[in-house]
Protein backbone atom coordinates (compact mmCIF):
# COMPACT_ATOMS: atom_id res chain seq x y z
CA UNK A 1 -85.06 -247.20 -58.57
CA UNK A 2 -82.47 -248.33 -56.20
CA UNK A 3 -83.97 -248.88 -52.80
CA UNK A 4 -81.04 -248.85 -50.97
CA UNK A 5 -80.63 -245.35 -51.66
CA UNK A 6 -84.08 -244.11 -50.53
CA UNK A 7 -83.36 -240.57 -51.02
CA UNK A 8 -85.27 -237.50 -49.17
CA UNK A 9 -85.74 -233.76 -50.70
CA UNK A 10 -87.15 -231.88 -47.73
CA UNK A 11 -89.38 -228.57 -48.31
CA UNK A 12 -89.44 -225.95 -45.02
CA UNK A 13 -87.67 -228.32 -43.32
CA UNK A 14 -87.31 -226.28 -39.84
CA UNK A 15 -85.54 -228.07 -37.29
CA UNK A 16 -85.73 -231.06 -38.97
CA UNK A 17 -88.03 -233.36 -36.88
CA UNK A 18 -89.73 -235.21 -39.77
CA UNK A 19 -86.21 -236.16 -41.23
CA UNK A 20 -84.79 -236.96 -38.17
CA UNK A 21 -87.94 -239.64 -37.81
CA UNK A 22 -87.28 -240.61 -41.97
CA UNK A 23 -83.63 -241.06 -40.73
CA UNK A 24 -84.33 -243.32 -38.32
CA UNK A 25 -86.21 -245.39 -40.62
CA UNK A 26 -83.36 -245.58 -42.68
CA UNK A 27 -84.14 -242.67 -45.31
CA UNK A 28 -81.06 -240.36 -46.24
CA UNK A 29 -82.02 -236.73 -46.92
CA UNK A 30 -80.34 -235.34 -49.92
CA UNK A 31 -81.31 -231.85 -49.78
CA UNK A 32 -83.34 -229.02 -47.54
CA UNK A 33 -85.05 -226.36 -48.13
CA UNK A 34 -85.13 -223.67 -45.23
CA UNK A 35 -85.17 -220.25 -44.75
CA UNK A 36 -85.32 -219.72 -40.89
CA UNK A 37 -81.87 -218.45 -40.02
CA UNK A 38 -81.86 -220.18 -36.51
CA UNK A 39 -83.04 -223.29 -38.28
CA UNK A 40 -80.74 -223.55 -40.89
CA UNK A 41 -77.58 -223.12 -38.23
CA UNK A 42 -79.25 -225.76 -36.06
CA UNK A 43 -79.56 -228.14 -38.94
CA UNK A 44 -75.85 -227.76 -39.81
CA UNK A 45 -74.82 -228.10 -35.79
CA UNK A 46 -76.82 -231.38 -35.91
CA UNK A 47 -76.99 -232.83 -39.40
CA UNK A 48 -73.73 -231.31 -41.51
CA UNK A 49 -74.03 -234.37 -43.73
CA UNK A 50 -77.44 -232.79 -44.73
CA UNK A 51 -76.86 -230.48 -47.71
CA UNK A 52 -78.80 -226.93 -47.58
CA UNK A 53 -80.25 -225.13 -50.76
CA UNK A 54 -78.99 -221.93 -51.74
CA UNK A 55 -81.12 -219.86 -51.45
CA UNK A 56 -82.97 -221.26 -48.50
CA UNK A 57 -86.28 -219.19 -49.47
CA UNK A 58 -88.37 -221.76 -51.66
CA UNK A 59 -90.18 -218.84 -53.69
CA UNK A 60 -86.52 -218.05 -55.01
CA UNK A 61 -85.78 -221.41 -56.81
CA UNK A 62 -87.11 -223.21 -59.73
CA UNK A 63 -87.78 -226.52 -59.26
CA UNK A 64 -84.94 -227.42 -61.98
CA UNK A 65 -82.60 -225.38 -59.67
CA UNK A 66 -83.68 -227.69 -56.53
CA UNK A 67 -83.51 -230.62 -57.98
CA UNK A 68 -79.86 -230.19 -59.56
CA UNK A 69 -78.42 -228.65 -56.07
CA UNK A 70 -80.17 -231.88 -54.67
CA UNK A 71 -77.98 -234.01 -57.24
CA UNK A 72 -81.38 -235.38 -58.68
CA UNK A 73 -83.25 -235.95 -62.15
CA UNK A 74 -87.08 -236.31 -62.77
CA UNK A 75 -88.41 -239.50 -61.40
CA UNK A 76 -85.10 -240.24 -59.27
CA UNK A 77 -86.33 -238.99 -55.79
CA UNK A 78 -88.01 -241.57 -53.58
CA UNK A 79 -89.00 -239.10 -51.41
CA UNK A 80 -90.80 -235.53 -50.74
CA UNK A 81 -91.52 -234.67 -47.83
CA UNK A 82 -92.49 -231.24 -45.80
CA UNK A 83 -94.88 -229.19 -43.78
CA UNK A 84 -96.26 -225.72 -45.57
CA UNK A 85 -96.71 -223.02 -42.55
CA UNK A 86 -99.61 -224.19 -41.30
CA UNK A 87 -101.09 -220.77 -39.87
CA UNK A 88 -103.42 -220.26 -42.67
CA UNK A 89 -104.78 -223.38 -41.59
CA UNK A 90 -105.05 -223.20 -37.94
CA UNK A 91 -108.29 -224.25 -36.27
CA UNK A 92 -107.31 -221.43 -33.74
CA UNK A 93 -108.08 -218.91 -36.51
CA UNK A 94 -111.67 -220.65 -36.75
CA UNK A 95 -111.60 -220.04 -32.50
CA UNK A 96 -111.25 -216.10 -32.84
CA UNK A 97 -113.02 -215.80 -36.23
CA UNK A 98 -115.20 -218.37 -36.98
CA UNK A 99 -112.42 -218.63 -40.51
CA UNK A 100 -109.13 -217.75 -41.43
CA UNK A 101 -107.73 -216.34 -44.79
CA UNK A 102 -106.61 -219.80 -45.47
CA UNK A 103 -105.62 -219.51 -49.93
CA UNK A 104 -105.84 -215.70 -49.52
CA UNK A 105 -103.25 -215.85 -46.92
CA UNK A 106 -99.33 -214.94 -48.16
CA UNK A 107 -98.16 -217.99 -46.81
CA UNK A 108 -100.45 -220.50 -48.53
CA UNK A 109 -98.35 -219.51 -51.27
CA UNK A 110 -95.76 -222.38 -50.08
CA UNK A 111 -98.61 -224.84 -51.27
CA UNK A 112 -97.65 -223.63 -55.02
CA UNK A 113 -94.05 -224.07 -54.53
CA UNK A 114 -94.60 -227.88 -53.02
CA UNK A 115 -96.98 -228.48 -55.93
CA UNK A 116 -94.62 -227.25 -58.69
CA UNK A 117 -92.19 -229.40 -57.24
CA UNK A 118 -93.89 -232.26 -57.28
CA UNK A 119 -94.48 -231.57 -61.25
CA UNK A 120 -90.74 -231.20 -62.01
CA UNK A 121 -89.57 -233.84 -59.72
CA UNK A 122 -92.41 -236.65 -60.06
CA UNK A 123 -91.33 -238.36 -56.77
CA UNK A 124 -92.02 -241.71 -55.87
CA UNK A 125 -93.69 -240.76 -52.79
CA UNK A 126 -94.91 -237.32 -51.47
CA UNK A 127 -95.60 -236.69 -47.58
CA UNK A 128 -96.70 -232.92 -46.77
CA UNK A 129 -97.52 -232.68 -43.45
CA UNK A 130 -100.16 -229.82 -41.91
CA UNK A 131 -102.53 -229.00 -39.28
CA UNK A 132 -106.25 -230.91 -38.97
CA UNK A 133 -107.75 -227.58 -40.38
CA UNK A 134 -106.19 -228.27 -43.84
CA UNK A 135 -108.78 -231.12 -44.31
CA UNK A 136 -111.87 -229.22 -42.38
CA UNK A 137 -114.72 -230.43 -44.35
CA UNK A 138 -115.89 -226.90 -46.01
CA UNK A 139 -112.69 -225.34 -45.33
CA UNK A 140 -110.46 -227.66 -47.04
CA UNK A 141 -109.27 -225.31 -50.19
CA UNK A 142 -106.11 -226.13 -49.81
CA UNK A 143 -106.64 -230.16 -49.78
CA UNK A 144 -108.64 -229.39 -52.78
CA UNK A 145 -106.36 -226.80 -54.94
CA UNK A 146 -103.75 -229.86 -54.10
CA UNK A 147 -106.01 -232.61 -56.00
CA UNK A 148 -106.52 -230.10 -58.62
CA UNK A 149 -103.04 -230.14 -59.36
CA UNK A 150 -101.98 -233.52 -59.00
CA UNK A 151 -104.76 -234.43 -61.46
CA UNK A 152 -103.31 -231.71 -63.79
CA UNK A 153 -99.67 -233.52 -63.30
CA UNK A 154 -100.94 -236.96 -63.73
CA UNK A 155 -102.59 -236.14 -66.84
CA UNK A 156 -99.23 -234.59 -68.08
CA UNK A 157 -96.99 -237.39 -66.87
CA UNK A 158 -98.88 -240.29 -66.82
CA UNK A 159 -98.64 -240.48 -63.14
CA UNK A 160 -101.51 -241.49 -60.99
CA UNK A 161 -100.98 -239.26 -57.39
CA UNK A 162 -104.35 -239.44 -55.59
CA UNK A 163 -103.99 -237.23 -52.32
CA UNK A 164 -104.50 -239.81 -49.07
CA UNK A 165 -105.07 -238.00 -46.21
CA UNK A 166 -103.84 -239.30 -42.72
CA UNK A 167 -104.86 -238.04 -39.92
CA UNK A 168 -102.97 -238.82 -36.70
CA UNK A 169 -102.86 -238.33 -32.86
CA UNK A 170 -99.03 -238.32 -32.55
CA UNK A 171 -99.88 -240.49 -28.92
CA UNK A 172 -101.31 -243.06 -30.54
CA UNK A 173 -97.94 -244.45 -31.31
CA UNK A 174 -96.00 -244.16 -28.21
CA UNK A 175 -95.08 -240.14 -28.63
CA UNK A 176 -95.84 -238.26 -25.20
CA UNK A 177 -97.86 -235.46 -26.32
CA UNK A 178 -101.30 -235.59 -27.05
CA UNK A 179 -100.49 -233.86 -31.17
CA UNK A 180 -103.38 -234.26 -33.72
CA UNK A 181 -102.14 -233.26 -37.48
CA UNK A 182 -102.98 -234.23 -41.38
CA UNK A 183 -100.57 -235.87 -43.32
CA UNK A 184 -101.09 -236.15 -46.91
CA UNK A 185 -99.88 -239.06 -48.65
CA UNK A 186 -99.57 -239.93 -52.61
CA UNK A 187 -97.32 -242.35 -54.13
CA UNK A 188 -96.92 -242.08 -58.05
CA UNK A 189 -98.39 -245.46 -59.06
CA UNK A 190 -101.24 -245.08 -57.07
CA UNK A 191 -100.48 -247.38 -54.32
CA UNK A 192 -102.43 -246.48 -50.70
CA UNK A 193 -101.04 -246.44 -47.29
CA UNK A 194 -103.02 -247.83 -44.37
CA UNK A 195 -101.99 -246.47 -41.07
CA UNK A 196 -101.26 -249.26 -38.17
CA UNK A 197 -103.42 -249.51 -35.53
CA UNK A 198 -102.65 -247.52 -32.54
CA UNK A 199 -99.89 -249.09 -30.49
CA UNK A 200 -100.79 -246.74 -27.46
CA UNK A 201 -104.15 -245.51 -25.63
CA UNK A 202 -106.99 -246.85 -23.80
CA UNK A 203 -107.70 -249.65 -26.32
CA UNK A 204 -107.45 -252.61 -24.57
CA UNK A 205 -104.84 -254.28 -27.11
CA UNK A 206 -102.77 -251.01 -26.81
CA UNK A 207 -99.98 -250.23 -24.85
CA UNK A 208 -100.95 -247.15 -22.03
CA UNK A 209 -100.03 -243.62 -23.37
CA UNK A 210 -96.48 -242.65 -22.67
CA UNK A 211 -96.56 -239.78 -20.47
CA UNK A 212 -94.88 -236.21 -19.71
CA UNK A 213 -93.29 -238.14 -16.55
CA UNK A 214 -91.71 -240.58 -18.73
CA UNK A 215 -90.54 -238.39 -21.21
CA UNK A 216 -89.02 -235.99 -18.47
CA UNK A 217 -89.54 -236.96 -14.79
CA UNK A 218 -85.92 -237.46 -14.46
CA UNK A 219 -85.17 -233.94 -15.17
CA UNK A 220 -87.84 -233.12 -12.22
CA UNK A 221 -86.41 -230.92 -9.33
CA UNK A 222 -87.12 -228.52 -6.57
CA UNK A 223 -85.63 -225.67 -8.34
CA UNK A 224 -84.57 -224.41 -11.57
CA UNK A 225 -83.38 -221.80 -13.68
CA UNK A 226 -84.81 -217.98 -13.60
CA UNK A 227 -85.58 -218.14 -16.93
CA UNK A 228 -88.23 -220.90 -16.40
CA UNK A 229 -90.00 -219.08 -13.92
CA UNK A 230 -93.69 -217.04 -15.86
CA UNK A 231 -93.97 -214.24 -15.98
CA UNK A 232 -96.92 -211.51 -17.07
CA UNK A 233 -100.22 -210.80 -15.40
CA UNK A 234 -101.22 -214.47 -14.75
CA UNK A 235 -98.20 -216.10 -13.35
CA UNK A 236 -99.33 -216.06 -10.05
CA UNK A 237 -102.43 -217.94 -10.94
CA UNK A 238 -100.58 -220.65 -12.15
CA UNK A 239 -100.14 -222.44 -8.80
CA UNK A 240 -103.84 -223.13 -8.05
CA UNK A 241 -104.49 -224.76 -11.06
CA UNK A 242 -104.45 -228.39 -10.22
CA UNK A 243 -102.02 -230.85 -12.75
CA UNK A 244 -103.39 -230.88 -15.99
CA UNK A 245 -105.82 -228.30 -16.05
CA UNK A 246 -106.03 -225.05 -17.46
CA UNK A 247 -108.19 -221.77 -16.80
CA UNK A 248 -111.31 -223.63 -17.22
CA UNK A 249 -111.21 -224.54 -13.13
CA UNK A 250 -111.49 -220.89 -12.45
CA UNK A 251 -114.71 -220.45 -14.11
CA UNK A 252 -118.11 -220.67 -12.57
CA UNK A 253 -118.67 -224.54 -13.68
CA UNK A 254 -115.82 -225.71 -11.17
CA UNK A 255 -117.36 -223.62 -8.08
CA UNK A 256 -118.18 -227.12 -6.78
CA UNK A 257 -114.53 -228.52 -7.55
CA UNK A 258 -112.59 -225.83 -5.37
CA UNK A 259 -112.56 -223.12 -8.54
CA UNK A 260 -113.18 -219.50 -8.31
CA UNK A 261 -115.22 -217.60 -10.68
CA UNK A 262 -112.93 -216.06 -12.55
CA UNK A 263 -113.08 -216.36 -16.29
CA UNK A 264 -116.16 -217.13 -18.53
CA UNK A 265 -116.19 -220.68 -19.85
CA UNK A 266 -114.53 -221.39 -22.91
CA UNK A 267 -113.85 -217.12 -23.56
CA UNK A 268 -109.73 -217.99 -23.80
CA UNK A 269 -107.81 -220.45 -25.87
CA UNK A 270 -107.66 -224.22 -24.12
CA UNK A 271 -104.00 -223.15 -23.54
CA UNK A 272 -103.82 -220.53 -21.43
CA UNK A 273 -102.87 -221.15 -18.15
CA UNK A 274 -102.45 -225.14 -19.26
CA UNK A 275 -100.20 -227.04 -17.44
CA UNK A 276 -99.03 -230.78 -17.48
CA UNK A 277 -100.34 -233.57 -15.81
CA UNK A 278 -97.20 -236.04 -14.66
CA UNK A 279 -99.67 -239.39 -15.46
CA UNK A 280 -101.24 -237.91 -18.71
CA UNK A 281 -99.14 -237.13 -22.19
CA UNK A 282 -98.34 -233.58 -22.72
CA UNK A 283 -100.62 -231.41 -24.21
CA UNK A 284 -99.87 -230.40 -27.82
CA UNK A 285 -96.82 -227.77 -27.47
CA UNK A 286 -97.15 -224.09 -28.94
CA UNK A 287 -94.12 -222.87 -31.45
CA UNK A 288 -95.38 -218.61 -30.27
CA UNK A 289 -96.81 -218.87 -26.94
CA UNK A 290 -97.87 -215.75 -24.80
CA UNK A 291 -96.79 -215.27 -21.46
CA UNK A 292 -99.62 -217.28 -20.18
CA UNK A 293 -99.99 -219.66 -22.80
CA UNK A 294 -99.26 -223.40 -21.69
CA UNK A 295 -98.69 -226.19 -21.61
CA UNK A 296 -96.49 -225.26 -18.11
CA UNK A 297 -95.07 -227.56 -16.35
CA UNK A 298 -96.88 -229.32 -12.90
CA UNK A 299 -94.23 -227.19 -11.07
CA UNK A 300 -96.10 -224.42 -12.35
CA UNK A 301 -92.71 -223.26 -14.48
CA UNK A 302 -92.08 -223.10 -18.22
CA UNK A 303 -90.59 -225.97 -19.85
CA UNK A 304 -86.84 -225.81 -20.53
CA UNK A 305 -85.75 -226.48 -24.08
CA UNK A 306 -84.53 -229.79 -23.30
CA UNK A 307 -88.00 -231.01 -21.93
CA UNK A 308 -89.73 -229.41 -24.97
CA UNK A 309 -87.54 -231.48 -27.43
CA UNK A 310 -88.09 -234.66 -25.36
CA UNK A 311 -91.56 -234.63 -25.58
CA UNK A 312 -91.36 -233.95 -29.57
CA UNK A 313 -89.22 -237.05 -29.28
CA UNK A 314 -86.33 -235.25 -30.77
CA UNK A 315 -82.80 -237.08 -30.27
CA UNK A 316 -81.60 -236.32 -26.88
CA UNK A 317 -78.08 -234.40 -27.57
CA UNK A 318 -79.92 -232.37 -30.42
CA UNK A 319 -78.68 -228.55 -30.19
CA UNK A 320 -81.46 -225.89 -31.21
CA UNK A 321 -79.79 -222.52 -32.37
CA UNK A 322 -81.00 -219.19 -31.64
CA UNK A 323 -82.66 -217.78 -28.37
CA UNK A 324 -84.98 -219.05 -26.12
CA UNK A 325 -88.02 -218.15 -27.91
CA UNK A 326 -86.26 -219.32 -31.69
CA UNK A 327 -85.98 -222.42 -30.36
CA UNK A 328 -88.86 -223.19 -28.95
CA UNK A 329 -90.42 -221.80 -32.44
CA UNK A 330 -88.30 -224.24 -33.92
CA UNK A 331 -89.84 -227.49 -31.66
CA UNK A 332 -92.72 -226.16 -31.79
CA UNK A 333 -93.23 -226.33 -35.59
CA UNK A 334 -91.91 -229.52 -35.76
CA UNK A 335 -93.42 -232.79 -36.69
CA UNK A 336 -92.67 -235.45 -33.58
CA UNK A 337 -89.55 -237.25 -34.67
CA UNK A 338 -91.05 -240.71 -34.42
CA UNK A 339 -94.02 -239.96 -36.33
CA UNK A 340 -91.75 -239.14 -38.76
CA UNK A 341 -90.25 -242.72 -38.00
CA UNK A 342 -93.37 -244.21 -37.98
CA UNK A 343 -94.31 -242.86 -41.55
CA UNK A 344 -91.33 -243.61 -42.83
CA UNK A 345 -91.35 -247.75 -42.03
CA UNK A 346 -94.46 -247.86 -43.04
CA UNK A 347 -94.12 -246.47 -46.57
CA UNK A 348 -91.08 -248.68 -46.94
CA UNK A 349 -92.78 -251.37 -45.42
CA UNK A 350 -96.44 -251.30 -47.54
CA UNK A 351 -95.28 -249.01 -50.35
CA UNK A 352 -91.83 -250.49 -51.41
CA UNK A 353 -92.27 -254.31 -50.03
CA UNK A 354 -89.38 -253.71 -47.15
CA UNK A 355 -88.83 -256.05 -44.25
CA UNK A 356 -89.07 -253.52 -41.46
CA UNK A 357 -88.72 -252.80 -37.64
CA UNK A 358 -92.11 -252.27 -36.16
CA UNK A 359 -90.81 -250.48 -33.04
CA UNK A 360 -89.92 -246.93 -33.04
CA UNK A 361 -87.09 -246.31 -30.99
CA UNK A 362 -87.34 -242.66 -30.70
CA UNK A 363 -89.74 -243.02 -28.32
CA UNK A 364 -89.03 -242.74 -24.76
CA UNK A 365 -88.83 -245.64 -22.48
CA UNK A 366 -91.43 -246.32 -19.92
CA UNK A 367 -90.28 -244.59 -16.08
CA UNK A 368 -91.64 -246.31 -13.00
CA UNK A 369 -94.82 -244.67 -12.06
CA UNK A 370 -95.13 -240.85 -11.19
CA UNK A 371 -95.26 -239.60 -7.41
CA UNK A 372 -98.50 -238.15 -6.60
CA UNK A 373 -100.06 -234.92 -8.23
CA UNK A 374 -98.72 -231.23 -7.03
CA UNK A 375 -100.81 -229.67 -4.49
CA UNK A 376 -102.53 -226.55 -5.62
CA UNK A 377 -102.69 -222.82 -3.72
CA UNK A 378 -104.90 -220.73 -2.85
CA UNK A 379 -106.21 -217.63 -5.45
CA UNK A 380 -103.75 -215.20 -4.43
CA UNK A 381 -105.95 -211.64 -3.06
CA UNK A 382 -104.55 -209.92 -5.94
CA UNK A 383 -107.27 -211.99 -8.40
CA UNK A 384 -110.15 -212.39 -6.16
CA UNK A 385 -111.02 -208.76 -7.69
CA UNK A 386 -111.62 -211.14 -11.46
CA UNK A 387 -114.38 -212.71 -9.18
CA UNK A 388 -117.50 -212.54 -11.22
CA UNK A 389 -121.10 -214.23 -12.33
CA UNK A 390 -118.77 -214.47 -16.13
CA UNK A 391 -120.72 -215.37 -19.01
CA UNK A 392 -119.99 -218.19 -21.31
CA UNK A 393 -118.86 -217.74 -24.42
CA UNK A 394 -121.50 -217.60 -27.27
CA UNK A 395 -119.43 -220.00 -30.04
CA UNK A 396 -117.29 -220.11 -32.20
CA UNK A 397 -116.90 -216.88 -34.18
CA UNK A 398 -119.50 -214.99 -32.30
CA UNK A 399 -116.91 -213.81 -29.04
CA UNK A 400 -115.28 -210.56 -28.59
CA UNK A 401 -112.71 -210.87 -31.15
CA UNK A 402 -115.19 -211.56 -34.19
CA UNK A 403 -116.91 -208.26 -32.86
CA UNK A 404 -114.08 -205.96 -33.50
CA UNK A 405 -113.01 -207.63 -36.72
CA UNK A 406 -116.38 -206.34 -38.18
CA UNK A 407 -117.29 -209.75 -38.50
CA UNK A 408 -121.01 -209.51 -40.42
CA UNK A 409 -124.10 -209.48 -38.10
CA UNK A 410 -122.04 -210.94 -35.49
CA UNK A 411 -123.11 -208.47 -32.90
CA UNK A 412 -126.93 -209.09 -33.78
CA UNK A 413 -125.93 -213.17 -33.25
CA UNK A 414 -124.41 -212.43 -29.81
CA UNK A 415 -127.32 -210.37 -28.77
CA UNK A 416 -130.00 -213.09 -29.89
């Protein structure tokens, strides 16, 4: 194998965030696979260089047919890497249900197509990248139907992939946005990977976390664009939520703290109504939010594009095609460019015996430190009416949704 041509197939590739981060380590992508209109257009107005599969729907090519558009024969690739659609895996699915479909669902089917890649091509290395609920102990079909079938293609080949399983907080290492997902790692001698130790966080040989104010407290001003103002029922709410807080200091628990009692604790997703904190890392950005689904920013606004690819640590004159909401799909579903950059050093530094950089640069550079926090409103009149003695919620699976699912005995377990 030639190492200086440490080539990259890429499956569901989206906007490209985990290439751009395998880029940057000094991978070259050879071919991706993408069906997303808006992404494909945004990966030629970025990457041109970076040839596109025809068709982009996976489901619609052999994996003979990928590997000869990719210019590739068995064994040749260094490198496959993607992220399956990771909604059959979501923990909020567990939030509303108590489960999701997870293998039943349509989209798990993307799983197969990796897998019989993976058979055909016999890569040198294979990164698939997913949410934490792909390796939820009891829920993990997925992480098991993949060990199934790399046993099945080792037995066949010779090859000896044994599924690691990473798991990382994408502000451990410097990106600002507090991002928790599995990465699954297998090389095709067998070799492991062990992760660094965190560069960032409150360990006291760790670098503090890069925040939302260093990613984009230079693009901070008094006003803005009317697209970036909320809008829906809650808007108006937003401005007495203090800086990184979320609906959860309108419930009864945070009388004391200058709350009202307006929701029950823990009845809505941790997003809604979240907004940044200037001192703290973003929280963990939505690809399909709601009109009150956060993070916001501390201005109590939505987050432009721009500010949304910064904190994914996206390159800063990257173009994202499509509307407002296609784009933000697009960041959204991405995998932080410098985790990708991270990964990427590290499997040529441990895997293929590489001198390598230990720094990422795609993260941002440290800003002097923030001004104070935003001051906070008063409840407008208009929601004093949502004042109530609100109940908590009962756990997970047992809350209004499960109820009209039909979810078994769960109305007997919320009445016990």
């Amino acid at each position: 194998m030639r190492r200086n041509c440490l080539t990259v197939l890429s499956l569901f590739t989206g906007a490209g965030g985990l290439d751009l981060g395998l880029e940057a380590a000094g991978f070259e992508t050879s071919l991706c696979v993408e069906i997303d209109a808006d992404s494909r257009r945004t990966l030629e107005l970025n990457r041109p260089r970076w040839r596109q599969s025809e068709p982009g729907d996976v489901h619609s090519l052999t994996p003979s047919e990928v590997l000869k558009q990719a210019g590739l024969k068995p064994r040749q690739l260094v490198l496959l890497a993607g992220g399956p659609p990771c909604q059959p895996f979501s923990q909020s699915g567990y939030w509303s249900k108590g489960d999701t479909d997870r293998l039943k669902d349509p989209r798990a089917k993307t799983l197969d197509a990796y897998l019989n890649l993976v058979g055909t091509a016999l890569p040198e290395v294979l990164l698939l990248e997913n949410v934490k609920g792909f390796a939820f102990e009891g829920k993990d079909e997925g992480l098991k139907l993949l060990r199934k079938q790399l046993s099945k293609i080792n037995a066949e080949h010779s090859t000896a992939y044994s599924a690691q399983v990473l798991t990382i907080n994408a502000a451990d290492y410097g990106v600002p946005q507090q991002r928790e997902r599995v990465f699954i790692l297998a090389s095709r001698d067998g070799r492991k990977l062990e992760l660094p130790e965190p560069t960032h966080g409150p360990k006291p040989a760790a670098e503090p976390y890069l925040t939302a104010w260093d990613a984009i407290g230079d693009l901070d001003t008094d006003t803005w664009p009317e697209e970036l103002n909320p809008a829906g029922q809650w808007a108006g709410l937003l401005p007495s939520i203090p800086e990184g807080a979320n609906y959860l200091w309108h419930t009864p628990r945070n009388e004391e703290n200058g709350g009202e009692p307006l929701f029950g604790w823990r009845t809505r997703f941790w997003s809604f109504l979240l907004k940044l904190a200037k001192s703290q890392p973003s929280w963990t950005l939505q690809a399909a939010p709601g009109p009150a689904t956060g993070p916001f920013h501390w201005r109590s606004r939505l987050l432009s594009i721009k500010e949304m690819a910064r904190l994914q640590t996206f390159p800063e004159k990257y173009i994202f095609s499509g509307s407002r909401r296609a784009a933000q799909r697009q960041i959204g579903n991405a995998v932080p460019s410098a985790i990708g950059e991270l990964l990427g050093l590290e499997i040529r530094r441990q895997l293929f015996g590489h001198k390598v950089r230990r720094r990422l640069k795609l993260i941002p550079i440290r800003r002097d430190g923030p001004p104070g926090p935003e001051s906070i409103s008063a409840v407008p009149l208009n929601y004093q009416r949502f004042r109530a003695d609100h109940r908590d919620h009962p756990g997970s699976g047992l809350g209004p949704s499960a109820i009209l699912r039909g979810r078994p005995n769960a109305i007997e377990e919320l009445a016990s």
